[in-house]
PDB file of N, CA and C in Angstrom:
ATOM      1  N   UNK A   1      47.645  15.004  45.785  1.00  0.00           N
ATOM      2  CA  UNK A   1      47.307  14.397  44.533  1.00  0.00           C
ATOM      3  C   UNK A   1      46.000  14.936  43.993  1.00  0.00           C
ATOM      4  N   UNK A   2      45.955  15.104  43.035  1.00  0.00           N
ATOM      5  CA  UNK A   2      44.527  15.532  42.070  1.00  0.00           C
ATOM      6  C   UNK A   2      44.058  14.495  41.517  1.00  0.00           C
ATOM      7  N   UNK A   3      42.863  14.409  41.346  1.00  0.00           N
ATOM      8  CA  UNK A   3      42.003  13.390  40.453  1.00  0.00           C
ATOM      9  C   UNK A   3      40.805  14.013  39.749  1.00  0.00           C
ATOM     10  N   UNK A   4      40.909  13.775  38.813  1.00  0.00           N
ATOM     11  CA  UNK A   4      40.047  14.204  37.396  1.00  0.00           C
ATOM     12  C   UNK A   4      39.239  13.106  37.338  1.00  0.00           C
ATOM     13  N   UNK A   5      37.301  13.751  37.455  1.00  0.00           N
ATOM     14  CA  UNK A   5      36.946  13.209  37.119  1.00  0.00           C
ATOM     15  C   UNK A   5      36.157  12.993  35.282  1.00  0.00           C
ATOM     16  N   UNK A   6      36.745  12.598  34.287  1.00  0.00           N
ATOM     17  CA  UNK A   6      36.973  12.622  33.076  1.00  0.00           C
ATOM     18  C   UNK A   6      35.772  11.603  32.743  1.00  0.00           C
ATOM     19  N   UNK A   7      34.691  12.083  31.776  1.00  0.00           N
ATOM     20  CA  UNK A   7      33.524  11.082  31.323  1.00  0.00           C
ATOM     21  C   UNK A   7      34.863   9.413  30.599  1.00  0.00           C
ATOM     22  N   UNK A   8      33.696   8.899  31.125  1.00  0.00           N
ATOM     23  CA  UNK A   8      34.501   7.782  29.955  1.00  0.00           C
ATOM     24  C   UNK A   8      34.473   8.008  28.989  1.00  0.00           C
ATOM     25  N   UNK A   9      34.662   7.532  28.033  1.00  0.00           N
ATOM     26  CA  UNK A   9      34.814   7.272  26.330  1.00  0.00           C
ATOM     27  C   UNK A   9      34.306   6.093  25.979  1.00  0.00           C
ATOM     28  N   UNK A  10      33.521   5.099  26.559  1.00  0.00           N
ATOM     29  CA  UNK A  10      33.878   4.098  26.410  1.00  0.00           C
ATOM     30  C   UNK A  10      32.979   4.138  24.927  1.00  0.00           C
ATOM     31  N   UNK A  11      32.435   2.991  24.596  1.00  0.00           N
ATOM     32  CA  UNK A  11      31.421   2.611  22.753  1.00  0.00           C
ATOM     33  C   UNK A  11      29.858   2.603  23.922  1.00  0.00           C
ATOM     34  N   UNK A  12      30.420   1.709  25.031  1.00  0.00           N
ATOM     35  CA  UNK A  12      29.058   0.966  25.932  1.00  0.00           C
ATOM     36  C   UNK A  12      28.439   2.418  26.551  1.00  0.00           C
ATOM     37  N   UNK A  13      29.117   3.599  26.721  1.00  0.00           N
ATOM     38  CA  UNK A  13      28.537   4.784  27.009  1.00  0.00           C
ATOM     39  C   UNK A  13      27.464   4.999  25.857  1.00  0.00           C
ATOM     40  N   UNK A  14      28.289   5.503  25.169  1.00  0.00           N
ATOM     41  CA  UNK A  14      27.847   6.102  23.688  1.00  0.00           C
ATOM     42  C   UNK A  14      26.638   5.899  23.336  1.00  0.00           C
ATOM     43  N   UNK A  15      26.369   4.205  23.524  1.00  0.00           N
ATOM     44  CA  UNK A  15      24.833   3.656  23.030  1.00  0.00           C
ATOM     45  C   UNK A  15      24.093   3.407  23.845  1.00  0.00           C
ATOM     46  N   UNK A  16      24.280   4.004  25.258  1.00  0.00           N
ATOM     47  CA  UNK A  16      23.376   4.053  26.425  1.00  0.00           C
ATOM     48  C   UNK A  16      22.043   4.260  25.910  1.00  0.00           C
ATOM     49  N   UNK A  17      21.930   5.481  25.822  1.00  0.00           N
ATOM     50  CA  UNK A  17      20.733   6.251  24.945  1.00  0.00           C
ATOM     51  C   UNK A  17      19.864   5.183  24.399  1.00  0.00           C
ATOM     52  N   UNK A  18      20.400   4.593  23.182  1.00  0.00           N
ATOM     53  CA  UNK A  18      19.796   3.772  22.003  1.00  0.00           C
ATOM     54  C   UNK A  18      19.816   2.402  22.484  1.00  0.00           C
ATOM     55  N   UNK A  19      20.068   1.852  23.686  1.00  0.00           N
ATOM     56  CA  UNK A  19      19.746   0.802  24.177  1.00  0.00           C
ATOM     57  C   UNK A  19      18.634   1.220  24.888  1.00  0.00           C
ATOM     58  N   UNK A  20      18.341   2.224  26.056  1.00  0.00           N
ATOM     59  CA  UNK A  20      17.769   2.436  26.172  1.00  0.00           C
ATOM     60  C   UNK A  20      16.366   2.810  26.002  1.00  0.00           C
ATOM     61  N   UNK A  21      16.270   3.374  25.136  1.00  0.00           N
ATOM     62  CA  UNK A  21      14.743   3.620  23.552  1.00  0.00           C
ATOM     63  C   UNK A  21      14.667   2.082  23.162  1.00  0.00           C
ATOM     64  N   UNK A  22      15.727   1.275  23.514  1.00  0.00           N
ATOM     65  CA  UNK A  22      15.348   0.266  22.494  1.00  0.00           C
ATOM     66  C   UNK A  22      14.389  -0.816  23.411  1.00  0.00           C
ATOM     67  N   UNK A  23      15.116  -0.413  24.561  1.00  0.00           N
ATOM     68  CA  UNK A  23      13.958  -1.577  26.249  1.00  0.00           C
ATOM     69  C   UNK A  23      13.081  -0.935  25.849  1.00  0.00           C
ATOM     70  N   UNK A  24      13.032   0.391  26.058  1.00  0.00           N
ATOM     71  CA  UNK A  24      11.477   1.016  26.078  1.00  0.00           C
ATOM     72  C   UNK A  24      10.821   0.632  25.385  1.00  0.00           C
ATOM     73  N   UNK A  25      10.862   0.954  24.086  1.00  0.00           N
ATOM     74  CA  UNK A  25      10.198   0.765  22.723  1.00  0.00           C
ATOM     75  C   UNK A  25       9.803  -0.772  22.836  1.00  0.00           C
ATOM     76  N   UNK A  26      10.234  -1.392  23.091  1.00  0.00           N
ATOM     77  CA  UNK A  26      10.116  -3.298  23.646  1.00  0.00           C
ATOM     78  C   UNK A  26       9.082  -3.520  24.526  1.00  0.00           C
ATOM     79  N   UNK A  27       9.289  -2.608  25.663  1.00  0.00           N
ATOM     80  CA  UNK A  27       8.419  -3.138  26.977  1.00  0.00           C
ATOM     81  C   UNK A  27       7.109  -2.028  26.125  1.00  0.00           C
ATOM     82  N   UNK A  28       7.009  -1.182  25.907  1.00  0.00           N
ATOM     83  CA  UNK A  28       5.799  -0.567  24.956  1.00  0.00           C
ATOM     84  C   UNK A  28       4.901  -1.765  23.861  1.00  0.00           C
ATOM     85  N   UNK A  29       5.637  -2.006  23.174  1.00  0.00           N
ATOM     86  CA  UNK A  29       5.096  -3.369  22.104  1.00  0.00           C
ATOM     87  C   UNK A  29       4.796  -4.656  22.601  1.00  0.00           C
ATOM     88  N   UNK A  30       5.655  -4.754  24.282  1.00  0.00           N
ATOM     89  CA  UNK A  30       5.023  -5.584  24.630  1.00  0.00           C
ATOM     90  C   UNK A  30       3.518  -5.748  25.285  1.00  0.00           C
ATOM     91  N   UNK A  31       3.514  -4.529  26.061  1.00  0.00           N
ATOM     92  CA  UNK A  31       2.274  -3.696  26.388  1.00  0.00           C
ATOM     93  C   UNK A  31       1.594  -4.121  25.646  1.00  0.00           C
ATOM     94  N   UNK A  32       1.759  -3.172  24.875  1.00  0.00           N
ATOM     95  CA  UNK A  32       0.426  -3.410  23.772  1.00  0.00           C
ATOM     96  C   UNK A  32       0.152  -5.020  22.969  1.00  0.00           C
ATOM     97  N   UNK A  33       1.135  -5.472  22.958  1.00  0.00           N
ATOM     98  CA  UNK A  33       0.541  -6.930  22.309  1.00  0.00           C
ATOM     99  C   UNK A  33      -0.591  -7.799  23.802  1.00  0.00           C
ATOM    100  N   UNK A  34       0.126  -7.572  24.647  1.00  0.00           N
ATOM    101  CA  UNK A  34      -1.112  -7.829  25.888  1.00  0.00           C
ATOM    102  C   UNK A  34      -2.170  -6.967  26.058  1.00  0.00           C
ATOM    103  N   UNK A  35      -2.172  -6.266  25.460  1.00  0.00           N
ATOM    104  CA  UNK A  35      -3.716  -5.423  25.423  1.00  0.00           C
ATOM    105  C   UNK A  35      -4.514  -5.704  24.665  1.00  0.00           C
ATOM    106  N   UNK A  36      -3.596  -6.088  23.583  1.00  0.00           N
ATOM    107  CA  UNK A  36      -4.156  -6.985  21.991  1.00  0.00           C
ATOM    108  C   UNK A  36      -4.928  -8.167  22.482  1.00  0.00           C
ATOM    109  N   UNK A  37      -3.871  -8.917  23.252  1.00  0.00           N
ATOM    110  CA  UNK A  37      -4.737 -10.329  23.815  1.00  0.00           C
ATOM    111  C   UNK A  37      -5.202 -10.350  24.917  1.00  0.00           C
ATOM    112  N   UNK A  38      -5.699  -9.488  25.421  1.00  0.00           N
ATOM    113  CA  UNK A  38      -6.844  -9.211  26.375  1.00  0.00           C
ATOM    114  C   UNK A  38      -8.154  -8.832  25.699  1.00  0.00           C
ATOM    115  N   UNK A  39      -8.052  -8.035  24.959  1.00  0.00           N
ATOM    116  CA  UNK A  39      -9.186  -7.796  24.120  1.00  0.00           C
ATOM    117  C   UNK A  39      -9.368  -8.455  23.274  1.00  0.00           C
ATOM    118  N   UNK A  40      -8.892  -9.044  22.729  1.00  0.00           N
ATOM    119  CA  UNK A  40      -9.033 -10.090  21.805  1.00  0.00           C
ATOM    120  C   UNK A  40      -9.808 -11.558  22.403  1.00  0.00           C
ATOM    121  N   UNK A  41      -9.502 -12.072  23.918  1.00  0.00           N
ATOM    122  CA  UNK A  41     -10.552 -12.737  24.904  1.00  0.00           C
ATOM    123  C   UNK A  41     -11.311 -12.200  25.387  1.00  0.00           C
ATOM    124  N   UNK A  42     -11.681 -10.769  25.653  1.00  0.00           N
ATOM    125  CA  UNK A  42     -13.229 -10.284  25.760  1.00  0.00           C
ATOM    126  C   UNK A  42     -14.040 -10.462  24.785  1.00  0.00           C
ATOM    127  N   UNK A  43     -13.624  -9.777  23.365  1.00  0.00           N
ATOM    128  CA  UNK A  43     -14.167 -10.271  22.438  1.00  0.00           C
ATOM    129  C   UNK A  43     -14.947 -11.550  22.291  1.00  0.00           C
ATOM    130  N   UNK A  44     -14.319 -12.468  22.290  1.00  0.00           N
ATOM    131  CA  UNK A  44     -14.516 -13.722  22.456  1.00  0.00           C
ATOM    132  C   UNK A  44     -15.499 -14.404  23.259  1.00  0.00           C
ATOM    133  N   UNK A  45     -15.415 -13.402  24.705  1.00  0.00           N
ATOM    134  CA  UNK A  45     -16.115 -13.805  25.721  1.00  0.00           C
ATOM    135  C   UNK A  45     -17.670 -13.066  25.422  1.00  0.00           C
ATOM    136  N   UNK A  46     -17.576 -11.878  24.499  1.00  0.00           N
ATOM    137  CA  UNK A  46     -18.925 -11.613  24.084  1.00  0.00           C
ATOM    138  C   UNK A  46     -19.542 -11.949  23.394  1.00  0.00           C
ATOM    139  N   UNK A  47     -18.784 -13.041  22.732  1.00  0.00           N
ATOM    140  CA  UNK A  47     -19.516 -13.493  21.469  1.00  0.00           C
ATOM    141  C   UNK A  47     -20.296 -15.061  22.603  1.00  0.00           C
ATOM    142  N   UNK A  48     -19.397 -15.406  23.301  1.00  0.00           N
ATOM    143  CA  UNK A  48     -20.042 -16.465  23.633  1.00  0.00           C
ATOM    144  C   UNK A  48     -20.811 -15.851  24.294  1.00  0.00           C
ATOM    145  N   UNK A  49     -21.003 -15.017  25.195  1.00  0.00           N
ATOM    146  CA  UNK A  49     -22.207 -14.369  26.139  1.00  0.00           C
ATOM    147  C   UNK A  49     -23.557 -14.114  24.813  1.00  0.00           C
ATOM    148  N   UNK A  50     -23.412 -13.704  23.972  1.00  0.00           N
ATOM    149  CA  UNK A  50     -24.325 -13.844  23.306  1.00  0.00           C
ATOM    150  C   UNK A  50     -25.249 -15.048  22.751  1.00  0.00           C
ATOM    151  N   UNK A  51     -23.975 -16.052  22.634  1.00  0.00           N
ATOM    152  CA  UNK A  51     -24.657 -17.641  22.299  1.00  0.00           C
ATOM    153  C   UNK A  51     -25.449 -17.695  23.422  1.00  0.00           C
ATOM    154  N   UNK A  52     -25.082 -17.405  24.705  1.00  0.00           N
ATOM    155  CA  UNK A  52     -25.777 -18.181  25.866  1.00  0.00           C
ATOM    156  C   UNK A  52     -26.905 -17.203  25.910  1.00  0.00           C
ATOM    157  N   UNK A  53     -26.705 -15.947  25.376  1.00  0.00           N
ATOM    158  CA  UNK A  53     -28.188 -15.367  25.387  1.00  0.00           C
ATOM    159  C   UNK A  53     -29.359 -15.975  24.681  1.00  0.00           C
ATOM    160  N   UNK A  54     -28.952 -16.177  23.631  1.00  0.00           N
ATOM    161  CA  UNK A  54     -30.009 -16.578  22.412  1.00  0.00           C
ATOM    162  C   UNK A  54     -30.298 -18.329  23.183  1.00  0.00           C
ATOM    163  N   UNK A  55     -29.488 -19.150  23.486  1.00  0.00           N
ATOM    164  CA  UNK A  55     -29.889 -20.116  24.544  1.00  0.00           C
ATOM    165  C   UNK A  55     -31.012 -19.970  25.423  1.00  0.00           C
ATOM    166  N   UNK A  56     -30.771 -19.213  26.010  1.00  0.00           N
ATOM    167  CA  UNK A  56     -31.681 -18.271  27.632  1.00  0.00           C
ATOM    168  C   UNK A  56     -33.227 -17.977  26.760  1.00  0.00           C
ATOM    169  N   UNK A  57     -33.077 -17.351  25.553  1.00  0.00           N
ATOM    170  CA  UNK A  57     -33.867 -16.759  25.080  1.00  0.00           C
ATOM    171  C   UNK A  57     -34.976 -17.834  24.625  1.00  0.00           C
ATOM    172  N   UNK A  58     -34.510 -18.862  23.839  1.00  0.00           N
ATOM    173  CA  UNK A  58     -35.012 -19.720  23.373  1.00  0.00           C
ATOM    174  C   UNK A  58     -35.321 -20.641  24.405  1.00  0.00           C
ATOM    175  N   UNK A  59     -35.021 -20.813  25.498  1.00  0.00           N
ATOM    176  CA  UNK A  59     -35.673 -21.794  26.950  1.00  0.00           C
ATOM    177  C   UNK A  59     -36.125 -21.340  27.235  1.00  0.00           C
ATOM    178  N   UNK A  60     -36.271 -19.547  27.281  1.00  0.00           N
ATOM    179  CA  UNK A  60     -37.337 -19.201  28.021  1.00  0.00           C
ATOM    180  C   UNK A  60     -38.790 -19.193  27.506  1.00  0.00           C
ATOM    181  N   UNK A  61     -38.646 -18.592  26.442  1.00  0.00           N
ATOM    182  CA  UNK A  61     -39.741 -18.383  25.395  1.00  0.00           C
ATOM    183  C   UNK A  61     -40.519 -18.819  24.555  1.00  0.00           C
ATOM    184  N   UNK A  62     -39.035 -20.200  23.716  1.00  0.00           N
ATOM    185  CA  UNK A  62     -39.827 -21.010  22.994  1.00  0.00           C
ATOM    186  C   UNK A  62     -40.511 -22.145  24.030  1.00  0.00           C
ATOM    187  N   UNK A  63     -39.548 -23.038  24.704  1.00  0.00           N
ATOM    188  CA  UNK A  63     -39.942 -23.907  25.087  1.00  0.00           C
ATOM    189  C   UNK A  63     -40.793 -23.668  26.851  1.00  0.00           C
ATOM    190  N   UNK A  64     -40.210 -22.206  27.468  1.00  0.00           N
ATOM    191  CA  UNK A  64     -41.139 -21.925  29.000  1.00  0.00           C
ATOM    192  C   UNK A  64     -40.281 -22.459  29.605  1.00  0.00           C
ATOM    193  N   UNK A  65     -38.729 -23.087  29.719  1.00  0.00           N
ATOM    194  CA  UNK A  65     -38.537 -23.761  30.453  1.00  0.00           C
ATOM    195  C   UNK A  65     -38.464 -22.962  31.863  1.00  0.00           C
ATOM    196  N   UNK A  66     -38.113 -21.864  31.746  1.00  0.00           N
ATOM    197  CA  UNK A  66     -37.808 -20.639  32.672  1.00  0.00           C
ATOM    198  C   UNK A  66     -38.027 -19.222  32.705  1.00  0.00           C
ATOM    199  N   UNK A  67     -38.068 -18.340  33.248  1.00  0.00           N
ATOM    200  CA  UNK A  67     -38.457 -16.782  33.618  1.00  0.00           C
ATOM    201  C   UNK A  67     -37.394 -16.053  32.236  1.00  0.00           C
ATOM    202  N   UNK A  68     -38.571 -14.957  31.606  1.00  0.00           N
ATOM    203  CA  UNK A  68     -37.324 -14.478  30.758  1.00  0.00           C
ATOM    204  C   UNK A  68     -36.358 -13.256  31.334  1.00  0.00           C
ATOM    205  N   UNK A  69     -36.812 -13.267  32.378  1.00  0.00           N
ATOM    206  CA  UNK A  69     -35.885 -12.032  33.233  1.00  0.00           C
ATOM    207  C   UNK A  69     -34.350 -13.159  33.150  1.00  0.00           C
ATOM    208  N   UNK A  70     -34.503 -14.141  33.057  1.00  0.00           N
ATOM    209  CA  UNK A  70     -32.656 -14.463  33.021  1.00  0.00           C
ATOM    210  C   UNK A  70     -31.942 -14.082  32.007  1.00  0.00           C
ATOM    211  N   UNK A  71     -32.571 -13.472  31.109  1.00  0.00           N
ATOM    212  CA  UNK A  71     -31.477 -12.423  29.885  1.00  0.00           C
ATOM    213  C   UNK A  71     -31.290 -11.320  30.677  1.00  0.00           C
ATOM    214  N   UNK A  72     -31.439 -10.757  31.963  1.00  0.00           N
ATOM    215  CA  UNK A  72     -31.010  -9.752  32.595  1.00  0.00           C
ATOM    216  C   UNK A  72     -28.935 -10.295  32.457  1.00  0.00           C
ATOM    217  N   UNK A  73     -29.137 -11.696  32.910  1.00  0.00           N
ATOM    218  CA  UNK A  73     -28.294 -12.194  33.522  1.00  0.00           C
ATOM    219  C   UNK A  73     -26.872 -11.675  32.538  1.00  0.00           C
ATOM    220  N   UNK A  74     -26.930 -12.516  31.388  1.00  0.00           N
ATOM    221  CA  UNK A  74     -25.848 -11.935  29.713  1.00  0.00           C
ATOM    222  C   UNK A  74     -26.175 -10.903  29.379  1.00  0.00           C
ATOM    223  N   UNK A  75     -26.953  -9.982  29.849  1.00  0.00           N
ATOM    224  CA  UNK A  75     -26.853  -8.090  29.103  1.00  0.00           C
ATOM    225  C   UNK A  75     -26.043  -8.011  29.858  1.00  0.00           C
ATOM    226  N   UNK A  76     -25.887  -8.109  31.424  1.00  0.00           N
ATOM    227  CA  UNK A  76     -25.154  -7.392  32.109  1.00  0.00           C
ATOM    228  C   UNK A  76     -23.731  -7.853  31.682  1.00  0.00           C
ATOM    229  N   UNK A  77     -23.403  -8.916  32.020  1.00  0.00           N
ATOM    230  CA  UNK A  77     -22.514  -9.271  31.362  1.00  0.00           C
ATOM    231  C   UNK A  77     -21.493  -8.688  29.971  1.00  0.00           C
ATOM    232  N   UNK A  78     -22.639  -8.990  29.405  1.00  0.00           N
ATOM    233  CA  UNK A  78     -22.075  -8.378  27.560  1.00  0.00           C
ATOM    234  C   UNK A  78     -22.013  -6.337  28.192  1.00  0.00           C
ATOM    235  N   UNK A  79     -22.828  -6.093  28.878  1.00  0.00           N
ATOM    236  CA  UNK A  79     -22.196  -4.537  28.859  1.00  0.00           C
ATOM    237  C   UNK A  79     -20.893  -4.111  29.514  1.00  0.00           C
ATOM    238  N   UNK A  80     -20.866  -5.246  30.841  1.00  0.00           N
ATOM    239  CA  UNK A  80     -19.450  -5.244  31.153  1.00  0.00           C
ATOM    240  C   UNK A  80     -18.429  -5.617  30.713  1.00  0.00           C
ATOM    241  N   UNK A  81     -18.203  -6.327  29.854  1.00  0.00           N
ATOM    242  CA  UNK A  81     -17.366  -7.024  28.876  1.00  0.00           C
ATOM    243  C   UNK A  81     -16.915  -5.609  27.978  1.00  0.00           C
ATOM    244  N   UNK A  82     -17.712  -5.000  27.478  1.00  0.00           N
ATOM    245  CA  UNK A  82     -18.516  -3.631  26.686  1.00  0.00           C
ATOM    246  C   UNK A  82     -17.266  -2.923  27.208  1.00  0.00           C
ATOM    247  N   UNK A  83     -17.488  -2.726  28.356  1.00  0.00           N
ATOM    248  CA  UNK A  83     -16.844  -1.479  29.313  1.00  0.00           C
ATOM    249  C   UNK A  83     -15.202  -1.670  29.311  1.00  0.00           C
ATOM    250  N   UNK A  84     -15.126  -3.182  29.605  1.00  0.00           N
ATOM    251  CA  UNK A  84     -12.982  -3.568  29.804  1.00  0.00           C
ATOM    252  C   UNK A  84     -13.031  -3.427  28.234  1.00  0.00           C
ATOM    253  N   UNK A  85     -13.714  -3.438  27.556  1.00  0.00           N
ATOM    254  CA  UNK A  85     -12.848  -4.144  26.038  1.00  0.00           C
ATOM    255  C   UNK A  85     -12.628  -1.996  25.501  1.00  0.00           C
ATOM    256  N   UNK A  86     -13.629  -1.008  25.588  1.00  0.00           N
ATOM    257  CA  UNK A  86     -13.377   0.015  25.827  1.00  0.00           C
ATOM    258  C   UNK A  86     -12.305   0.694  26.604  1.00  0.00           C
ATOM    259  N   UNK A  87     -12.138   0.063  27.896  1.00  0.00           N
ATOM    260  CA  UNK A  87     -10.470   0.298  28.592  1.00  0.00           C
ATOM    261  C   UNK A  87      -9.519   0.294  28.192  1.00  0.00           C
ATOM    262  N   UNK A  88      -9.680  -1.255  27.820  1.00  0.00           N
ATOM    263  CA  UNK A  88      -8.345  -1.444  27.187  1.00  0.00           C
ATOM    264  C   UNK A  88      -7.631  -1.219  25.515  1.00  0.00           C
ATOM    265  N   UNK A  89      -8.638  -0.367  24.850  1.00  0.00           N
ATOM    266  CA  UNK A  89      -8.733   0.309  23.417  1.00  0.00           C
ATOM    267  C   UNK A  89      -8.282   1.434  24.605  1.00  0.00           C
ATOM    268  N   UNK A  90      -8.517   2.117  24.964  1.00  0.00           N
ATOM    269  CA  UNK A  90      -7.489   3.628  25.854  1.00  0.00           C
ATOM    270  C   UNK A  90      -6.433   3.332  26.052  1.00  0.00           C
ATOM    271  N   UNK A  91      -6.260   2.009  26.514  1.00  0.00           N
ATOM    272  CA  UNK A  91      -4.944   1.454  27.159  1.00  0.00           C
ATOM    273  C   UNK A  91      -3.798   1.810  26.234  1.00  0.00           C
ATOM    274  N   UNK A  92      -4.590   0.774  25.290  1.00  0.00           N
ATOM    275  CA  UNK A  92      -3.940   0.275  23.878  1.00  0.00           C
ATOM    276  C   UNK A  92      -2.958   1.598  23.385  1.00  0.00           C
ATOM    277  N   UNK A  93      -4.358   2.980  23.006  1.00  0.00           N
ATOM    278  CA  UNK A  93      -4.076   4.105  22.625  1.00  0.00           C
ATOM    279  C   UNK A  93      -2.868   4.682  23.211  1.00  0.00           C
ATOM    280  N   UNK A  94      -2.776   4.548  24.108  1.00  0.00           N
ATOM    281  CA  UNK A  94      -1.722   5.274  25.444  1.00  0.00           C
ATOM    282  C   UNK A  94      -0.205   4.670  24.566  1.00  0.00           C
ATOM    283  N   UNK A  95      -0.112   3.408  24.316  1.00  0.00           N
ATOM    284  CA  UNK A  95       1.136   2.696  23.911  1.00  0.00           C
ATOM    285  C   UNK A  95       1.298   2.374  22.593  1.00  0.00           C
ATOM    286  N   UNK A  96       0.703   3.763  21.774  1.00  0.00           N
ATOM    287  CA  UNK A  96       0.655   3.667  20.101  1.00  0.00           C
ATOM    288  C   UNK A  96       1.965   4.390  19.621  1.00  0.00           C
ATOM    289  N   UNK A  97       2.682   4.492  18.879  1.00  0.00           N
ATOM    290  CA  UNK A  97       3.765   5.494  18.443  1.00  0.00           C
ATOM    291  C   UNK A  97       2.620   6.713  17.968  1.00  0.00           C
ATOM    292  N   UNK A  98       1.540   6.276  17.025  1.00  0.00           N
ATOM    293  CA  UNK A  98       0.830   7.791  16.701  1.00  0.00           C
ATOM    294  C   UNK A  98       0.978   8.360  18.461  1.00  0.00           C
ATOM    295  N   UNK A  99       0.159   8.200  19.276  1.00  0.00           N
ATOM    296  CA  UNK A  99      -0.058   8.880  20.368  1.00  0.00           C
ATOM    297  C   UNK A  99       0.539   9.386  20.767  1.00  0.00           C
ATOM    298  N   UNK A 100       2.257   9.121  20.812  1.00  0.00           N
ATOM    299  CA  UNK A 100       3.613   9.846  21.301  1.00  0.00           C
ATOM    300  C   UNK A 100       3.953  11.233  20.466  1.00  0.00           C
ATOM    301  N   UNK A 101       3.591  10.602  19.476  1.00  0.00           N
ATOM    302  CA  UNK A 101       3.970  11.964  18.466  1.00  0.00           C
ATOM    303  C   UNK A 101       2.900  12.911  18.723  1.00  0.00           C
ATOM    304  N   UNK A 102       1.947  12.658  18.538  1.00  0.00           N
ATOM    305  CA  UNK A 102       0.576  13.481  18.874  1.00  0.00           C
ATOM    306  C   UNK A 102       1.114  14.509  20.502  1.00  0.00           C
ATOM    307  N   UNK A 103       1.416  13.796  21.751  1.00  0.00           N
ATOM    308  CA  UNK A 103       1.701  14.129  22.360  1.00  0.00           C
ATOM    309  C   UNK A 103       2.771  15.189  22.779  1.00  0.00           C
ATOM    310  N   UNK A 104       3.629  14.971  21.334  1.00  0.00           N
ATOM    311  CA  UNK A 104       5.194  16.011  21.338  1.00  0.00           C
ATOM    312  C   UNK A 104       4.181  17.554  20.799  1.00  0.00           C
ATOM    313  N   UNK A 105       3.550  16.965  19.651  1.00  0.00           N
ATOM    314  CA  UNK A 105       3.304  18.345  19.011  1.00  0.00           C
ATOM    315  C   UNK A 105       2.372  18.724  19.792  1.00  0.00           C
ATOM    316  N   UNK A 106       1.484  18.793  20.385  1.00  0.00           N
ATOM    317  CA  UNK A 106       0.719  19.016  21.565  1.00  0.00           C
ATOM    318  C   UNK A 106       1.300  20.051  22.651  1.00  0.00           C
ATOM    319  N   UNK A 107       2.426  19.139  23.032  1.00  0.00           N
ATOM    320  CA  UNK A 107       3.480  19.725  23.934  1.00  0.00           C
ATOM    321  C   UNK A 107       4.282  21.131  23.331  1.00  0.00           C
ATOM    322  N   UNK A 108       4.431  20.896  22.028  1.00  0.00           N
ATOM    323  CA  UNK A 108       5.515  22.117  21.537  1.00  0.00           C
ATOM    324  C   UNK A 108       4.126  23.103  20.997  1.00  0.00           C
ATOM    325  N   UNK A 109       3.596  22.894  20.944  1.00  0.00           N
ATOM    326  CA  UNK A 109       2.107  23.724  20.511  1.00  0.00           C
ATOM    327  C   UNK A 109       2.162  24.471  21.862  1.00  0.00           C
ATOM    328  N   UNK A 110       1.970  23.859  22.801  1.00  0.00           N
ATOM    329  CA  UNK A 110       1.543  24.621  23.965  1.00  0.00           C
ATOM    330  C   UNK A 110       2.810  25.871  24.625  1.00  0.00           C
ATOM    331  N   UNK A 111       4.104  25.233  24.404  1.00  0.00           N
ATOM    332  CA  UNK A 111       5.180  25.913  24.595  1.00  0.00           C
ATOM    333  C   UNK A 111       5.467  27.042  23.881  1.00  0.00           C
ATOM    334  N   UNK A 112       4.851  27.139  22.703  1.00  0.00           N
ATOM    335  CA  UNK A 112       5.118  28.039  21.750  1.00  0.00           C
ATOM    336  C   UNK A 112       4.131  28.954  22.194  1.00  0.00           C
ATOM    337  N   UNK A 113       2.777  28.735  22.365  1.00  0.00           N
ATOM    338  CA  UNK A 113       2.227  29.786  22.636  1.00  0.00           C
ATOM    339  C   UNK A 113       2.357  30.190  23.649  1.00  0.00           C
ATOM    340  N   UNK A 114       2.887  29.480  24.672  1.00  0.00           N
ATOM    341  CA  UNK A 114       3.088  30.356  25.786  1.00  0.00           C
ATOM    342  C   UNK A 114       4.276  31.055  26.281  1.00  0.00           C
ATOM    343  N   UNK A 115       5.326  31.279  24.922  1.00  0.00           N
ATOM    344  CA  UNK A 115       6.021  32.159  24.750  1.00  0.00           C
ATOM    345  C   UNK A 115       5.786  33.493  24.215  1.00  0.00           C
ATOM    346  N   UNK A 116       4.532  33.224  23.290  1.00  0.00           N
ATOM    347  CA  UNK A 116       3.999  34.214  22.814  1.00  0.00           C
ATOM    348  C   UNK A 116       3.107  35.178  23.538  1.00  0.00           C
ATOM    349  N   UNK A 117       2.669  34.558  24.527  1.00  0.00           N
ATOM    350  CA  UNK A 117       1.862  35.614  25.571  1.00  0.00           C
ATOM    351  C   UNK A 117       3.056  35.524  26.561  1.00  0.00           C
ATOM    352  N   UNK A 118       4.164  35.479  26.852  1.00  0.00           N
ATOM    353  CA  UNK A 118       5.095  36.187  27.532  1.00  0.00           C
ATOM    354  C   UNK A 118       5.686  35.088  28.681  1.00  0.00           C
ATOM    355  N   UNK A 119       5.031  33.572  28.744  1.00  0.00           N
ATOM    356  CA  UNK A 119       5.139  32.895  30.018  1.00  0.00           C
ATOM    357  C   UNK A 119       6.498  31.931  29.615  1.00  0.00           C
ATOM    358  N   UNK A 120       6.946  31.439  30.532  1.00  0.00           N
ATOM    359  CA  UNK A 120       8.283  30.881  30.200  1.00  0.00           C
ATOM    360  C   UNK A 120       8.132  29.188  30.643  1.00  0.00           C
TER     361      UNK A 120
END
């Protein structure tokens, strides 16, 4: 006996592809909307690190209650805050549609010329 193995035909083949792009494209936007609201609570968290500076600032200074070396305490803070909210703007970047495209022509830029100096 012979058996052929023959692609299906089915419709559910067909739109493999375009279901596929379509998770992606999903779990991408979802990405990025959590990058959105991650940075969007650093933000937040620097603004209050700043209230508590100007707090710190004003106990220390106006009234003496304490050493003004405790604004060491919210710089550091606010620069680290500084640093994730910078991460996650890369992050962000990584899961932009500009960036993908950027990335193709990039890619076919590089292919092209390196047909032109002879490399395959």
């Amino acid at each position: 006996m012979k058996t052929t193995n023959a692609p299906a035909t089915s419709s559910m083949q067909s739109n493999a592809p375009y279901e596929e792009y379509g998770r992606r494209s999903q779990a991408r936007e979802e990405a990025r909307a959590a990058c959105d609201t991650r940075h969007r609570s650093h933000s937040y968290g620097r603004l209050g690190v700043v209230a508590v500076a100007i707090l710190v600032a004003a106990g220390a200074f106006g009234e003496g209650w304490f050493s003004g070396w405790w604004l060491l305490a919210p710089a550091v803070v606010f620069f680290w805050l500084g640093g994730r909210m910078q991460a996650l703007e890369e992050q962000r970047t990584v899961f932009s549609p500009d960036h993908r495209v950027l990335r193709a022509v990039l890619g076919a830029a590089r292919r092209t010329l390196g047909r032109h100096r002879g490399e395959r």
